[in-house]
Protein backbone atom coordinates (compact mmCIF):
# COMPACT_ATOMS: atom_id res chain seq x y z
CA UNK A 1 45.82 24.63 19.53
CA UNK A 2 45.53 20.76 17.89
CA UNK A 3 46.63 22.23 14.60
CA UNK A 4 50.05 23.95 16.70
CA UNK A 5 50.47 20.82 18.27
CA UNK A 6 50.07 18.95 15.12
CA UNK A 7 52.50 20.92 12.75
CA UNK A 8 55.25 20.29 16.01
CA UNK A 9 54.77 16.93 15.70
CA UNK A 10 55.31 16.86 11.99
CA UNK A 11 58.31 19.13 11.99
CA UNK A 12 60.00 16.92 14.99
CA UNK A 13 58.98 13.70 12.79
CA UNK A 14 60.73 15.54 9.33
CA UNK A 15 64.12 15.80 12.16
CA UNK A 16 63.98 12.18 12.42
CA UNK A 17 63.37 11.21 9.13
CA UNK A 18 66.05 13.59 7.85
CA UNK A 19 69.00 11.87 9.13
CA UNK A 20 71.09 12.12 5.90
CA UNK A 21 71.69 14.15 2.87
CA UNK A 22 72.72 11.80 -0.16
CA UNK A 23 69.43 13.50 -1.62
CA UNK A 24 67.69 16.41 -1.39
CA UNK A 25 63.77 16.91 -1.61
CA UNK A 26 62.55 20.15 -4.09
CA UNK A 27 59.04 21.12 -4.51
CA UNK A 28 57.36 23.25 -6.87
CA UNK A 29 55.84 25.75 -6.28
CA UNK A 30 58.34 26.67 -3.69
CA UNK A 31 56.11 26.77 -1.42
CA UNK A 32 55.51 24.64 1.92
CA UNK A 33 51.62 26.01 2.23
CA UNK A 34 49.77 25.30 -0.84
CA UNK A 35 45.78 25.73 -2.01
CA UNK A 36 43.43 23.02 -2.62
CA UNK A 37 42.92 21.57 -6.39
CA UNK A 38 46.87 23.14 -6.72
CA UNK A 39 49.43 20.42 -8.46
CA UNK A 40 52.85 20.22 -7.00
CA UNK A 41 55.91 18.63 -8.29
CA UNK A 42 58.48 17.08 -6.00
CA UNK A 43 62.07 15.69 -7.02
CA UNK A 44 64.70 14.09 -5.52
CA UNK A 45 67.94 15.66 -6.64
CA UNK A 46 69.98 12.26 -6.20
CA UNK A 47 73.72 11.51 -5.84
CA UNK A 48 73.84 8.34 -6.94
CA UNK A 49 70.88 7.65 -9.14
CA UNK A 50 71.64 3.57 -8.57
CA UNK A 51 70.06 4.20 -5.13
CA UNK A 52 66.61 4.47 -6.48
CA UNK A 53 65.07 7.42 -4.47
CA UNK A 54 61.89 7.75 -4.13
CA UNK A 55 59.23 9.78 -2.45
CA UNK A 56 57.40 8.99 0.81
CA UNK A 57 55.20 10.73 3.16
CA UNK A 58 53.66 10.78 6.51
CA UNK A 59 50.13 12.82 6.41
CA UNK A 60 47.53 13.58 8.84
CA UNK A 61 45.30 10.51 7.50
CA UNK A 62 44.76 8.20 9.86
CA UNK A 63 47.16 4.70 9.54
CA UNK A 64 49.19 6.15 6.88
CA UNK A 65 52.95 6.75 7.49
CA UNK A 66 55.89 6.04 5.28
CA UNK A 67 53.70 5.50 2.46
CA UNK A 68 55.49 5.54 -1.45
CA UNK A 69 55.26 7.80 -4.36
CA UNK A 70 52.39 6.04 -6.87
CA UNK A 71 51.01 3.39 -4.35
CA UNK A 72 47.89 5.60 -3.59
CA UNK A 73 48.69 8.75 -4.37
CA UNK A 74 50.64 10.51 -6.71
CA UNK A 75 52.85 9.49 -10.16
CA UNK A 76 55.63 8.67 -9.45
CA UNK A 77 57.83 9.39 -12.90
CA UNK A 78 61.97 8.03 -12.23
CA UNK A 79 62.46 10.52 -9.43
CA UNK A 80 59.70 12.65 -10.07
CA UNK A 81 56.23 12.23 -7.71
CA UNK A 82 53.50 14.89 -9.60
CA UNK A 83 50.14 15.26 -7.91
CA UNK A 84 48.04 16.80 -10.06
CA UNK A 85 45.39 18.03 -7.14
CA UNK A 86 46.39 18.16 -3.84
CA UNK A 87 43.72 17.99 -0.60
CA UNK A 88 44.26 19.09 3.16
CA UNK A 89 44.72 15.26 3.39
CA UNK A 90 47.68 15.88 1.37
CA UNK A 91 49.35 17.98 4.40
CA UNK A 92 52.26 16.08 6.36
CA UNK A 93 56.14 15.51 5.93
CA UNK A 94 57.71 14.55 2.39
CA UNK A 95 61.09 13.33 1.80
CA UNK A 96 63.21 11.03 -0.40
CA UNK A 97 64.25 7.37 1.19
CA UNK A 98 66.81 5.58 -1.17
CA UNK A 99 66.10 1.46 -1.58
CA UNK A 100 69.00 1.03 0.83
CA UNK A 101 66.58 2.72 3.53
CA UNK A 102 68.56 6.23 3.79
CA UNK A 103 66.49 9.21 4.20
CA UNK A 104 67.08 12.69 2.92
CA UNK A 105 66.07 15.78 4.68
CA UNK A 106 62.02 16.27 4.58
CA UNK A 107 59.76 19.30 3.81
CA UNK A 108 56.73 19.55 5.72
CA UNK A 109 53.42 20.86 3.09
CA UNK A 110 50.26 22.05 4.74
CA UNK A 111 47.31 22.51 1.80
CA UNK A 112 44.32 24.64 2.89
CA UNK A 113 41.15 24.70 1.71
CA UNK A 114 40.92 28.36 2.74
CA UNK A 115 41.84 31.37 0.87
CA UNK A 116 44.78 32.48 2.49
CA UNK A 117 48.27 31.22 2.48
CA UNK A 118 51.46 32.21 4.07
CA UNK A 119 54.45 31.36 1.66
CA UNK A 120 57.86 30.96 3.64
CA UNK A 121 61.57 28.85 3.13
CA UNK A 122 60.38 25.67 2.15
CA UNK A 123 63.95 24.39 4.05
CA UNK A 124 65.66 25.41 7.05
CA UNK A 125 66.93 29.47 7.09
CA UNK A 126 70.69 30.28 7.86
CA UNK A 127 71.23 32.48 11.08
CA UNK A 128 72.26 35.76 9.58
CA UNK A 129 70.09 35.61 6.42
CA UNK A 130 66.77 37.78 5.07
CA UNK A 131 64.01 36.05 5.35
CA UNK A 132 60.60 37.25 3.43
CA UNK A 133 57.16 35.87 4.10
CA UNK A 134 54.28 36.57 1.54
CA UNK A 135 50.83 36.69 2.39
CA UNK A 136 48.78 35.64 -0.78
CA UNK A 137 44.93 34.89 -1.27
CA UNK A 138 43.93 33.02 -4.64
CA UNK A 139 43.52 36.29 -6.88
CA UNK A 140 46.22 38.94 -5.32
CA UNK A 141 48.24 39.79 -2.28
CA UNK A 142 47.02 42.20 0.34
CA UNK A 143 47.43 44.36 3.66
CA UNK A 144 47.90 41.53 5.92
CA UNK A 145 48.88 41.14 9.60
CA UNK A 146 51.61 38.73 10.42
CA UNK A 147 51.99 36.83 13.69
CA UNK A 148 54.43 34.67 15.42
CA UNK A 149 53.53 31.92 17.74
CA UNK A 150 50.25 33.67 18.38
CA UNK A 151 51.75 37.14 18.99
CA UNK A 152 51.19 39.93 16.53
CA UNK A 153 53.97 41.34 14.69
CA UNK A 154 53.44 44.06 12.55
CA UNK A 155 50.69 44.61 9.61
CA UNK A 156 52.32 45.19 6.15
CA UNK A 157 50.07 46.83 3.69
CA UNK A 158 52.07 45.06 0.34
CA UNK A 159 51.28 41.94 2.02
CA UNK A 160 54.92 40.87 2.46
CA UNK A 161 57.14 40.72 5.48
CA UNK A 162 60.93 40.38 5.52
CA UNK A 163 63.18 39.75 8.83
CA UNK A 164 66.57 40.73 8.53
CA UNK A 165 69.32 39.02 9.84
CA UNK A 166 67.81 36.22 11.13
CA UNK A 167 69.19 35.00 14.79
CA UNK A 168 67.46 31.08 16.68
CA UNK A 169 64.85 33.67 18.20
CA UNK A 170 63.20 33.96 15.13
CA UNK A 171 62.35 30.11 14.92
CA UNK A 172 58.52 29.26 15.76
CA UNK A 173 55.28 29.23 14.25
CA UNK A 174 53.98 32.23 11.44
CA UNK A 175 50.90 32.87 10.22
CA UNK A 176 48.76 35.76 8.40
CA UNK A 177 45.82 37.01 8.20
CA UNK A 178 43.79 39.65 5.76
CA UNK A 179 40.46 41.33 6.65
CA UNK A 180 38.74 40.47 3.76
CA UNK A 181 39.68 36.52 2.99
CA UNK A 182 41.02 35.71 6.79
CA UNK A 183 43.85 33.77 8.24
CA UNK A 184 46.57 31.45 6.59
CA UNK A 185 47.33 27.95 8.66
CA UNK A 186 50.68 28.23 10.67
CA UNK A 187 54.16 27.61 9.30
CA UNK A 188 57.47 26.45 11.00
CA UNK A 189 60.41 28.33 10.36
CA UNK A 190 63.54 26.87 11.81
CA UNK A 191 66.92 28.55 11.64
CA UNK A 192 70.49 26.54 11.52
CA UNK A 193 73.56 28.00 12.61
CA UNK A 194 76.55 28.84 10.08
CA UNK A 195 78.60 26.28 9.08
CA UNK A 196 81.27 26.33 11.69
CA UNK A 197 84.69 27.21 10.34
CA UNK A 198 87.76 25.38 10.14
CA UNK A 199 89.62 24.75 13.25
CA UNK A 200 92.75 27.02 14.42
CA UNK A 201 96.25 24.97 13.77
CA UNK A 202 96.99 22.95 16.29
CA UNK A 203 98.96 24.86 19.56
CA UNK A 204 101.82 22.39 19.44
CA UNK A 205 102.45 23.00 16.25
CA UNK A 206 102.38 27.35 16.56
CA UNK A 207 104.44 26.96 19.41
CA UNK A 208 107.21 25.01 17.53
CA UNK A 209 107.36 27.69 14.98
CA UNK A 210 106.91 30.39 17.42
CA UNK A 211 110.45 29.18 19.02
CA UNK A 212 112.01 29.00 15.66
CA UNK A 213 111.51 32.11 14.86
CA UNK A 214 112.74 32.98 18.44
CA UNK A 215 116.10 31.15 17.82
CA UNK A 216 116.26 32.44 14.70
CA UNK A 217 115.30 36.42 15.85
CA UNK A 218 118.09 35.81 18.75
CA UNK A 219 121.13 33.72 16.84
CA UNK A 220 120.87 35.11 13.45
CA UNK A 221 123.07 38.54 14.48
CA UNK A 222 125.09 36.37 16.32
CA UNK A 223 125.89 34.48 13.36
CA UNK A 224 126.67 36.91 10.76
CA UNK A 225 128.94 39.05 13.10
CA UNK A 226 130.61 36.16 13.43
CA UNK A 227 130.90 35.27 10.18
CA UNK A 228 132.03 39.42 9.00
CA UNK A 229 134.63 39.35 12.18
CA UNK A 230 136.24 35.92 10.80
CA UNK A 231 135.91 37.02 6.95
CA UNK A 232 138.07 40.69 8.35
CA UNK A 233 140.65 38.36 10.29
CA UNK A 234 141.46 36.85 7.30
CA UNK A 235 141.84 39.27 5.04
CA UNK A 236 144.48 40.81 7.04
CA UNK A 237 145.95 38.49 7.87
CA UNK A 238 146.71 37.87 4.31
CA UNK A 239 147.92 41.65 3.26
CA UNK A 240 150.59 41.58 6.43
CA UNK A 241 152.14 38.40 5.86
CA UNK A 242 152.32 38.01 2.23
CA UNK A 243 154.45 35.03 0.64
CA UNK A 244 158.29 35.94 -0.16
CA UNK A 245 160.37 33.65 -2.55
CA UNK A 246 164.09 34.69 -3.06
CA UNK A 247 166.65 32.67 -5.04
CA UNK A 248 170.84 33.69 -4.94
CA UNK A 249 172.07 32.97 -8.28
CA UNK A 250 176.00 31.94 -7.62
CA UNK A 251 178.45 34.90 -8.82
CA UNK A 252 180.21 34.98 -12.21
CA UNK A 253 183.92 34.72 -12.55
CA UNK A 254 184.65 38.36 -12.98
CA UNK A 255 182.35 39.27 -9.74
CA UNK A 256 184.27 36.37 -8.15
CA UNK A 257 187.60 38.24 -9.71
CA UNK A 258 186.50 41.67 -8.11
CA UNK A 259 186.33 40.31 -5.01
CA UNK A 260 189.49 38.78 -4.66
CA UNK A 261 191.22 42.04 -5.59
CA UNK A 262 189.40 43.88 -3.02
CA UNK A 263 190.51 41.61 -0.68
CA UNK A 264 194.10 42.19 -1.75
CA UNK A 265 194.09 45.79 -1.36
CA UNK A 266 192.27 45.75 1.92
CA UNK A 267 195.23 43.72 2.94
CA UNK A 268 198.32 46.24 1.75
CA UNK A 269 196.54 48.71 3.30
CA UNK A 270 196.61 47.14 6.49
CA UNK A 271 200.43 45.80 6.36
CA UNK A 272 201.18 49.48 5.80
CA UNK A 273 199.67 50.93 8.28
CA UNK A 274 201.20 48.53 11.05
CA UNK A 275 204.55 49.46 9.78
């Protein structure tokens, strides 16, 4: 129960100290439970390498919190920290805290001196994702039994255990335990939700289009028979009316000539026939 209570405290500590991600923390072996005697690597994969991350570390020993890569433990190498054998005073929260005081997200390590350890995510799991948990001693993996915050799951007789699709319900504490070499200390596994996506377009803005293509939907036929209507006026108007240009050229003497006989005759005739 003080061991539960204990790995809370040092995953709700790893929250706070994780308040941003200019750097991130990798360990190897990827691995948050580790043996005694085992080395371990951990890096800070920087941003800005003028920040001068480093490695720090809360542990279970007693007065020592926020303590630096290569004061009293560790080799610190640029921003490398190597420990060639870790302890089960080794177990607590690492992370990477820039000169400036800003704090990348944290990783908490437990190293046993038992024989049995439960490997899991090192970092938080995405809801949705597999998940596999491996129970390994120090020569082989075996049949193991795997619980979750004290309740028994399921025994797997490969020794490894994967949850699909993980949802928040599968958050808490894990363990395993083998007949022959016993129990592994308890891991936290915490799940984050899926980056959320990107917001719908703003309503004022689909409603403005929404109307344009209303106006458009209700005035466009109204347009173009308007426009075909005119177009036919006008084309016939222009085949009924069409443009006439006549000029009279004056007569020529002889057509002038005719004429004046015609008129001649015309008038005989008509003396004659009064008399």
């Amino acid at each position: 129960m003080e061991e539960t209570r204990l790995l809370r405290l040092l995953f709700v500590t790893s929250l706070l100290s994780g308040c941003t991600h200019q750097a991130s923390l990798k360990i190897s072996p990827h691995s948050s439970q580790l043996f005694s005697w085992q080395s371990v690597s951990l890096r800070c994969d920087e941003d800005d390498s003028s920040d001068g991350w480093t490695v720090r570390r809360n542990t279970t020993k007693t007065g020592e919190t926020r303590t630096q890569c290569g004061a009293d433990w560790g080799e610190q190498a640029g921003s490398v920290c190597n420990i060639s054998y870790t302890f089960p005073s080794d177990s607590g929260v690492y992370w990477c805290e820039s000169t400036g005081g800003a704090a990348s997200s944290s990783i908490n390590i437990t190293v046993t001196g038992g024989a049995v350890i439960l490997q899991s995510p090192v970092l938080p799991v995405m809801e949705g994702d597999d998940v596999t948990l491996t129970c390994t001693t120090k020569t082989s993996n075996l049949s193991a039994a795997f619980n979750k915050d004290g309740s028994f799951i399921r025994t797997e007789p490969t020794g490894h255990m994967t949850i699909h699709h993980v949802s928040r319900s599968d958050e808490g504490l894990y363990k395993c335990n083998t007949i022959s070499d016993g129990e592994s200390p308890p891991s936290w596994i915490s799940v984050t939700g899926k980056p959320t996506t990107a917001p719908p377009p703003d309503s004022t803005l689909l409603q403005l289009v929404f109307r344009l293509l209303l106006h458009l939907v209700v005035f466009c036929p109204y347009c173009i028979s308007t426009v075909i209507m005119v177009s036919l006026y006008r084309r016939r108007s222009t085949g009924n009316d069409l443009p006439v240009s006549m000029e009279m050229a004056p007569p020529t003497q002889a057509e002038q000539g005719l004429a004046d006989e015609y008129n001649d005759v015309m008038a005989a005739v008509t003396t004659e026939h009064h008399l």
